[in-house]
PDB file of N, CA and C in Angstrom:
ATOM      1  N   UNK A   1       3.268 -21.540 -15.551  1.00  0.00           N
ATOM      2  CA  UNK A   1       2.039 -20.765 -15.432  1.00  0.00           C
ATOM      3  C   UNK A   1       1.710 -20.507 -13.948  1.00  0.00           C
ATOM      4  N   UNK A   2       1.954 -21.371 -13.227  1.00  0.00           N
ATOM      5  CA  UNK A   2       1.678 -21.329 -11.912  1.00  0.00           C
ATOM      6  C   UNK A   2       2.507 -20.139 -11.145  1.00  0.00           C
ATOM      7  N   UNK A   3       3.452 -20.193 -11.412  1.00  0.00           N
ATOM      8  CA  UNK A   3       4.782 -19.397 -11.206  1.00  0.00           C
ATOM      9  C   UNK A   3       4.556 -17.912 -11.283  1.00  0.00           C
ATOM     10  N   UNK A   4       4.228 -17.793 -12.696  1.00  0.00           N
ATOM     11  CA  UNK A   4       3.699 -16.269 -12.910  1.00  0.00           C
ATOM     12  C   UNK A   4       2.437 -15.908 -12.227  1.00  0.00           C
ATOM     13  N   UNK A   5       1.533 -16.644 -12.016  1.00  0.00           N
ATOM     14  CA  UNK A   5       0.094 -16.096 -11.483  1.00  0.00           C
ATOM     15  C   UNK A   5       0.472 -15.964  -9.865  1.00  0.00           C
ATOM     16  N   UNK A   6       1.189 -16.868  -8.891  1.00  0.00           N
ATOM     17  CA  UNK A   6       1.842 -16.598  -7.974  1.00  0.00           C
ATOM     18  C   UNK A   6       2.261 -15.506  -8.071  1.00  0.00           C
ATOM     19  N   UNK A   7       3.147 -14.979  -8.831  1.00  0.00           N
ATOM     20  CA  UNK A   7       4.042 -13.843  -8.496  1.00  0.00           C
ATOM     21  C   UNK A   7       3.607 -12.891  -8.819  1.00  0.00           C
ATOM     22  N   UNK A   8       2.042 -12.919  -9.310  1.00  0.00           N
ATOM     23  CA  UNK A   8       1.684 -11.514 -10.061  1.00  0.00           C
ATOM     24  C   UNK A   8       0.111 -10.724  -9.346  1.00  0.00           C
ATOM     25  N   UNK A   9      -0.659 -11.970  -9.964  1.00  0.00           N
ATOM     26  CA  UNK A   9      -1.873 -11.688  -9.281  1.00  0.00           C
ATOM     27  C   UNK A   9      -1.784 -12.297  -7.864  1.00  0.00           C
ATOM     28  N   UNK A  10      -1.702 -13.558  -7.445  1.00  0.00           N
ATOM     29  CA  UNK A  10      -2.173 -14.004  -6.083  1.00  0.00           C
ATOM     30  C   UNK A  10      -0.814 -12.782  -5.169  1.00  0.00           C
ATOM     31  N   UNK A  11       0.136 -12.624  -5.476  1.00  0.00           N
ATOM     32  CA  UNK A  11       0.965 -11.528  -4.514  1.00  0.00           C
ATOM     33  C   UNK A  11       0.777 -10.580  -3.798  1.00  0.00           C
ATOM     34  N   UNK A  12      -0.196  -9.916  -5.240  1.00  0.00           N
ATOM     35  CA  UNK A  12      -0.918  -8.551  -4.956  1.00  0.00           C
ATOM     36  C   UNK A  12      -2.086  -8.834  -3.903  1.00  0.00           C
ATOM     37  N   UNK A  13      -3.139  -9.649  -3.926  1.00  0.00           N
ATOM     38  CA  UNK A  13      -3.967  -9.827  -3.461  1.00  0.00           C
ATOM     39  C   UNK A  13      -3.880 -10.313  -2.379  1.00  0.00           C
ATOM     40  N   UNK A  14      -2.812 -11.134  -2.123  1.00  0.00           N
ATOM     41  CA  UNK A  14      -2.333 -11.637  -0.524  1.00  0.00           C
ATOM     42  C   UNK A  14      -1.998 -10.400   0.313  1.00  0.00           C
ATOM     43  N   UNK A  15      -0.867  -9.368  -0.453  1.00  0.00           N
ATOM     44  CA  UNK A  15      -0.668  -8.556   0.410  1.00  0.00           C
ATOM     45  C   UNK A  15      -1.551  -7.126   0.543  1.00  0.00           C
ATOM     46  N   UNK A  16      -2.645  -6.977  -0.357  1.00  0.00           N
ATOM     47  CA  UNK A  16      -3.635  -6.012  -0.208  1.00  0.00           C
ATOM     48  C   UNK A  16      -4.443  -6.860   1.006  1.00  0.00           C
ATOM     49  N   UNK A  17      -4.834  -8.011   0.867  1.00  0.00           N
ATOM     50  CA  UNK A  17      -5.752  -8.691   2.042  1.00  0.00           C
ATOM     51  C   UNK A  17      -5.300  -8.366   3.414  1.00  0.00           C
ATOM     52  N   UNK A  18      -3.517  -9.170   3.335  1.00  0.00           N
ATOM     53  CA  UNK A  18      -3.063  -8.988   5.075  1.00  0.00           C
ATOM     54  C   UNK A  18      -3.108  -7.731   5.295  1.00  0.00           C
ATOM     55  N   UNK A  19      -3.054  -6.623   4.592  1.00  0.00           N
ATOM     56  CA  UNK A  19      -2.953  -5.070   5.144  1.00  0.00           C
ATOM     57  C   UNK A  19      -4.065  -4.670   5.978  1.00  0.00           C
ATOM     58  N   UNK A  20      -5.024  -5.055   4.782  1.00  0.00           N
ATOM     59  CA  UNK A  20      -6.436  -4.775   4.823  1.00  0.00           C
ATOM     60  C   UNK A  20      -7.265  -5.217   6.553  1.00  0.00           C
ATOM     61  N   UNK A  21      -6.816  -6.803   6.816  1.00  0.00           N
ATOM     62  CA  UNK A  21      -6.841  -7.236   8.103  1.00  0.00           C
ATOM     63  C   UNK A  21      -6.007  -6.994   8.880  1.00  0.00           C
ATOM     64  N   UNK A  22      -4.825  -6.368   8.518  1.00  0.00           N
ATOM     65  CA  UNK A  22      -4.100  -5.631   9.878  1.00  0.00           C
ATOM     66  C   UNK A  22      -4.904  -4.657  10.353  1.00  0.00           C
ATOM     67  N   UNK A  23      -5.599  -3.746   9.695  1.00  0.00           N
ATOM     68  CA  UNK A  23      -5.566  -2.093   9.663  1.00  0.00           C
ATOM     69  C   UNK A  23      -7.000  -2.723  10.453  1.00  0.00           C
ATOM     70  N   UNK A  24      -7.999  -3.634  10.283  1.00  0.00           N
ATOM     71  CA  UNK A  24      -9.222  -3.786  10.384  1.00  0.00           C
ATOM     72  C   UNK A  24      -9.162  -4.272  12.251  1.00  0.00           C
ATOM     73  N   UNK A  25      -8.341  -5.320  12.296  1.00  0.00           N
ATOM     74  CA  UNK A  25      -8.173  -5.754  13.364  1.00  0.00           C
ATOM     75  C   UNK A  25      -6.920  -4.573  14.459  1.00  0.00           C
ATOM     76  N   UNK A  26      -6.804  -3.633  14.270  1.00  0.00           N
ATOM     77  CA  UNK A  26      -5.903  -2.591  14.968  1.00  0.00           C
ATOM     78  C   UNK A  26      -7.298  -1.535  14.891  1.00  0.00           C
ATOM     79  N   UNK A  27      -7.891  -1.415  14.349  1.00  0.00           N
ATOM     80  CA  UNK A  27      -8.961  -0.536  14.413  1.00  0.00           C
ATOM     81  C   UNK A  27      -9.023   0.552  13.615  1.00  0.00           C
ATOM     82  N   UNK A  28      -8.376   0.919  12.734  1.00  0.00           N
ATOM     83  CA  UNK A  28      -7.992   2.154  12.265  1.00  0.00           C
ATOM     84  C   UNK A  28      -7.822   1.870  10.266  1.00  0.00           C
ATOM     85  N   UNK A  29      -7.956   3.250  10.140  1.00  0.00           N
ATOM     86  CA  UNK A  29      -7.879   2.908   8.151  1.00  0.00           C
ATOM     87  C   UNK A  29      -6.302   3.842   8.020  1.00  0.00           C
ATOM     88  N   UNK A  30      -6.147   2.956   7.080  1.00  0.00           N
ATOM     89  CA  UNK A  30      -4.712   3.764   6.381  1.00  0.00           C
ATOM     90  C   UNK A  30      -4.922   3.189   4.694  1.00  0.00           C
ATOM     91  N   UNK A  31      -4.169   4.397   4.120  1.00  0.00           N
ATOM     92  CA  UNK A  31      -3.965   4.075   2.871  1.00  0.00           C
ATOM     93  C   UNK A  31      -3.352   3.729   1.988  1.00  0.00           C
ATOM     94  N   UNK A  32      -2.513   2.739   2.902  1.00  0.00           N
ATOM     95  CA  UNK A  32      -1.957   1.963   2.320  1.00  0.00           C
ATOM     96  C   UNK A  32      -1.683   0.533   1.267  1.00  0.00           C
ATOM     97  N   UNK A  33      -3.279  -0.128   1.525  1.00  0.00           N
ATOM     98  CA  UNK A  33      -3.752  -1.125   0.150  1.00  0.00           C
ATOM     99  C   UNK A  33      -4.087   0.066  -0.948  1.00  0.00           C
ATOM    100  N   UNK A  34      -4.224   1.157  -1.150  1.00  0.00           N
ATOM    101  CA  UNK A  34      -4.082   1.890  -2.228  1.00  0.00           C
ATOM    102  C   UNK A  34      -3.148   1.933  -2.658  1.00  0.00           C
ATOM    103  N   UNK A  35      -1.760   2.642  -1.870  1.00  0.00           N
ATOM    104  CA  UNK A  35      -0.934   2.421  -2.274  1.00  0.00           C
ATOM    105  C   UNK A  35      -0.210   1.518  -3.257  1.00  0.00           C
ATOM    106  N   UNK A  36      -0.368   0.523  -2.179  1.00  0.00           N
ATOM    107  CA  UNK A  36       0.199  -0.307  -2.669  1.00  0.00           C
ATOM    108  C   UNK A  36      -0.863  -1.135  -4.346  1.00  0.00           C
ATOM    109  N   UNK A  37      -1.651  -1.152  -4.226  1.00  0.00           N
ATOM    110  CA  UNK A  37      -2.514  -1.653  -5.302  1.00  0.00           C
ATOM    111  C   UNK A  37      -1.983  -0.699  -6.857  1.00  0.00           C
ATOM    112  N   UNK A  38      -1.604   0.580  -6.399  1.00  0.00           N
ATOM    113  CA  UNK A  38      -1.195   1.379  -7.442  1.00  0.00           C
ATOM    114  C   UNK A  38       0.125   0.917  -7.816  1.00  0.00           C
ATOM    115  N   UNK A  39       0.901   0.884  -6.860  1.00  0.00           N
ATOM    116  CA  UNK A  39       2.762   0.710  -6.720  1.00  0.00           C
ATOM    117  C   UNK A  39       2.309  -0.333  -7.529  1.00  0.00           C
ATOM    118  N   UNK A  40       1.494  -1.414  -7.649  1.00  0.00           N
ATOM    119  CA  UNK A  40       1.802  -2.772  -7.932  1.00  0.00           C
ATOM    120  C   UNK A  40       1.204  -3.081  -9.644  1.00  0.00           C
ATOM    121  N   UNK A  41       0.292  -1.712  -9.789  1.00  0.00           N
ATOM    122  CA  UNK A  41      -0.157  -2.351 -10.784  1.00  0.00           C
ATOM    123  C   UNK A  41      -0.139  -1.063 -11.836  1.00  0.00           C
ATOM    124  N   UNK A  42      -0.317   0.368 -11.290  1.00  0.00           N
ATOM    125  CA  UNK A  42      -0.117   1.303 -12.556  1.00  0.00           C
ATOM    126  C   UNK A  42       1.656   2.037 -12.737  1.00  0.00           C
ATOM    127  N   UNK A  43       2.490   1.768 -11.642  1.00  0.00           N
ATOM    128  CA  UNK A  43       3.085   2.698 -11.440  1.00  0.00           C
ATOM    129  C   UNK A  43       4.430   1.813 -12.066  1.00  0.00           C
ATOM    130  N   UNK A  44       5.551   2.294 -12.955  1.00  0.00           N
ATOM    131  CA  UNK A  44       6.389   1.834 -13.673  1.00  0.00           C
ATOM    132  C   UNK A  44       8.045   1.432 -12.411  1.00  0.00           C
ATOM    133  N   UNK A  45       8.333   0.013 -12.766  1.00  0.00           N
ATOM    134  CA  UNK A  45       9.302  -0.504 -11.560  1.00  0.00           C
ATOM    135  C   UNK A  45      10.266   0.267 -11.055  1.00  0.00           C
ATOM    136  N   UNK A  46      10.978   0.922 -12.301  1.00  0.00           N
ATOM    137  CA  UNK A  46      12.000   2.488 -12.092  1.00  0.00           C
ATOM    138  C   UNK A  46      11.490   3.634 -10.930  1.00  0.00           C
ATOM    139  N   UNK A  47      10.064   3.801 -10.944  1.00  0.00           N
ATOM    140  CA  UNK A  47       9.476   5.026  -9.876  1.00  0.00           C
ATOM    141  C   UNK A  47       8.559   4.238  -8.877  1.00  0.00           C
ATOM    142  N   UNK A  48       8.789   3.287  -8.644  1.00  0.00           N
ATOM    143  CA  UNK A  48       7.767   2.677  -7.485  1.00  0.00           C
ATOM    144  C   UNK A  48       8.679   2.984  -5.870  1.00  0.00           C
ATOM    145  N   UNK A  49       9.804   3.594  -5.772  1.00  0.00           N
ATOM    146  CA  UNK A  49      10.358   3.617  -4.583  1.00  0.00           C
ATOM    147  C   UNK A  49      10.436   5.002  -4.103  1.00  0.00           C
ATOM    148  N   UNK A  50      10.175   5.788  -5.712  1.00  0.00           N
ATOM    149  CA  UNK A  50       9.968   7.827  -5.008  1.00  0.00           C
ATOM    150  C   UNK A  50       8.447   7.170  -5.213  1.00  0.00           C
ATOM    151  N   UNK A  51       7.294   6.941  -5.771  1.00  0.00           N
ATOM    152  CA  UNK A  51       5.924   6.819  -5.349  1.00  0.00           C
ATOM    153  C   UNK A  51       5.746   6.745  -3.748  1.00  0.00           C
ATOM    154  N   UNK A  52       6.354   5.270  -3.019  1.00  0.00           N
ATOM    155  CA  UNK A  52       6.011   4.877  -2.063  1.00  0.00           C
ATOM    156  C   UNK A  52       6.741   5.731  -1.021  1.00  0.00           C
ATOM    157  N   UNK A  53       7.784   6.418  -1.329  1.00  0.00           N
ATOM    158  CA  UNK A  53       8.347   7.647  -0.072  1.00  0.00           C
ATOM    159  C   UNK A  53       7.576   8.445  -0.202  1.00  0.00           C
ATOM    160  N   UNK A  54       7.131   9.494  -1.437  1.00  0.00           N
ATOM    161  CA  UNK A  54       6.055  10.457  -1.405  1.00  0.00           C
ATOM    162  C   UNK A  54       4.761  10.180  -0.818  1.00  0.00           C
ATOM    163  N   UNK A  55       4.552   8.957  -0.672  1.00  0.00           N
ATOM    164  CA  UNK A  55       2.990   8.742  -0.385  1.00  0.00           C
ATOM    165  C   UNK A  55       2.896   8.575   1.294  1.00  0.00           C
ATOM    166  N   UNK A  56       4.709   7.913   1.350  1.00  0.00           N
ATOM    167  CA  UNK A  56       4.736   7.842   3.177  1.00  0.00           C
ATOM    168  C   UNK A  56       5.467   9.610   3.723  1.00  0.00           C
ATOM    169  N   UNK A  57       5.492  10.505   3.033  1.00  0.00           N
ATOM    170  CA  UNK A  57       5.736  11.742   3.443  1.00  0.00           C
ATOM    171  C   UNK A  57       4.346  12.664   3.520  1.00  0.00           C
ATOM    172  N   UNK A  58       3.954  12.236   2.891  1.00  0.00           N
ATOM    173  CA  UNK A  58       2.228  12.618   2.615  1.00  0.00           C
ATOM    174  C   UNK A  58       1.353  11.762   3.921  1.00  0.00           C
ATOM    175  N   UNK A  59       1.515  11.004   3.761  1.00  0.00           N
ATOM    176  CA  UNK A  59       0.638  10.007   5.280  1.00  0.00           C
ATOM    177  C   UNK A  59       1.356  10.636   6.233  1.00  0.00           C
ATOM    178  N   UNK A  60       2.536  10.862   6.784  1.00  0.00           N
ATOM    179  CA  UNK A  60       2.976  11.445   7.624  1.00  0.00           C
ATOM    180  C   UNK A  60       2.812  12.603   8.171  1.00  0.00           C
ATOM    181  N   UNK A  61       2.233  13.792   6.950  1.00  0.00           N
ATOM    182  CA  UNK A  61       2.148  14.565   7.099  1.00  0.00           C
ATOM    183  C   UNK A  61       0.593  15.036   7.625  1.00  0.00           C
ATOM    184  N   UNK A  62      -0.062  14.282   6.956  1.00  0.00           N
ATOM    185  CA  UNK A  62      -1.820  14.096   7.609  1.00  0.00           C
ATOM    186  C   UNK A  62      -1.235  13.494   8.819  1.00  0.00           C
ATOM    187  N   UNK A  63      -0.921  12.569   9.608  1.00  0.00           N
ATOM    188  CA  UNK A  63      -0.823  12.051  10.812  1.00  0.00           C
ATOM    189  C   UNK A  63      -0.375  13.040  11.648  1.00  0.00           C
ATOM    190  N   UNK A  64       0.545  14.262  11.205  1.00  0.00           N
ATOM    191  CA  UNK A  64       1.174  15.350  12.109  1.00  0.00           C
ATOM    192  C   UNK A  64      -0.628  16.191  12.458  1.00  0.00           C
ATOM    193  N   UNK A  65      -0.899  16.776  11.169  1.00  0.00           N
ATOM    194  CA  UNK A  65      -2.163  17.521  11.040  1.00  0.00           C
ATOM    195  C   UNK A  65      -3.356  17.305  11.885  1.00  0.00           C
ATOM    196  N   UNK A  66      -3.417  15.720  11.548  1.00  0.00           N
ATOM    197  CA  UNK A  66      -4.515  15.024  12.633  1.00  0.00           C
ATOM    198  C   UNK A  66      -4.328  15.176  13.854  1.00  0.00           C
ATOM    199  N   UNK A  67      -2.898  15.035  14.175  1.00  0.00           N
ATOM    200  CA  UNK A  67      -2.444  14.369  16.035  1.00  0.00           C
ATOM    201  C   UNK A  67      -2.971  16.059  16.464  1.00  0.00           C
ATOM    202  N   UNK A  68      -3.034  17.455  15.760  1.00  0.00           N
ATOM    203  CA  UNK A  68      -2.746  18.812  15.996  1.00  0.00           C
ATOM    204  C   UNK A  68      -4.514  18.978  16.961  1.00  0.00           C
ATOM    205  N   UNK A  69      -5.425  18.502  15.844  1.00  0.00           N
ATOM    206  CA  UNK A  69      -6.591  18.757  15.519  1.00  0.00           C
ATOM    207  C   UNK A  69      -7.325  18.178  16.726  1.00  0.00           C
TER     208      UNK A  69
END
C-alpha cells in the first residue's frame, strides 16, 4: 500500500510542488505544473510523450511571441 500511494499520489504532488517552487523562487510562471498535473492524471501512458512535446512546442512558441512584444 505504501508503495502504490508513493508512486501515485505523493509523486505527483512532490513534483507539481518542486516545479511550483522552482518557477516561484526564479520569479517567473510557466505552465508547466499543468502540464504536468494533466500528463499525470487525465492523459493515457501511450500519448503522454506527443502531449508533453506539443505543449513544449506551444510554450516555445509563446516565449518566441513574448521575447517579439
Amino acid at each position: 500500500m505504501k508503495f502504490f500511494f508513493d508512486q501515485t499520489v505523493a509523486s505527483v504532488t512532490n513534483l507539481v510542488l518542486f516545479v511550483v517552487l522552482i518557477n516561484l523562487l526564479k520569479g517567473r510562471r510557466c505552465p508547466g505544473p499543468l502540464v504536468s498535473i494533466l500528463m499525470y492524471t487525465v492523459i493515457p501512458v501511450d500519448r503522454r510523450v506527443v502531449f508533453g512535446s506539443a505543449c513544449g512546442v506551444i510554450w516555445g512558441i509563446y516565449l518566441s511571441l513574448y521575447a517579439v512584444v
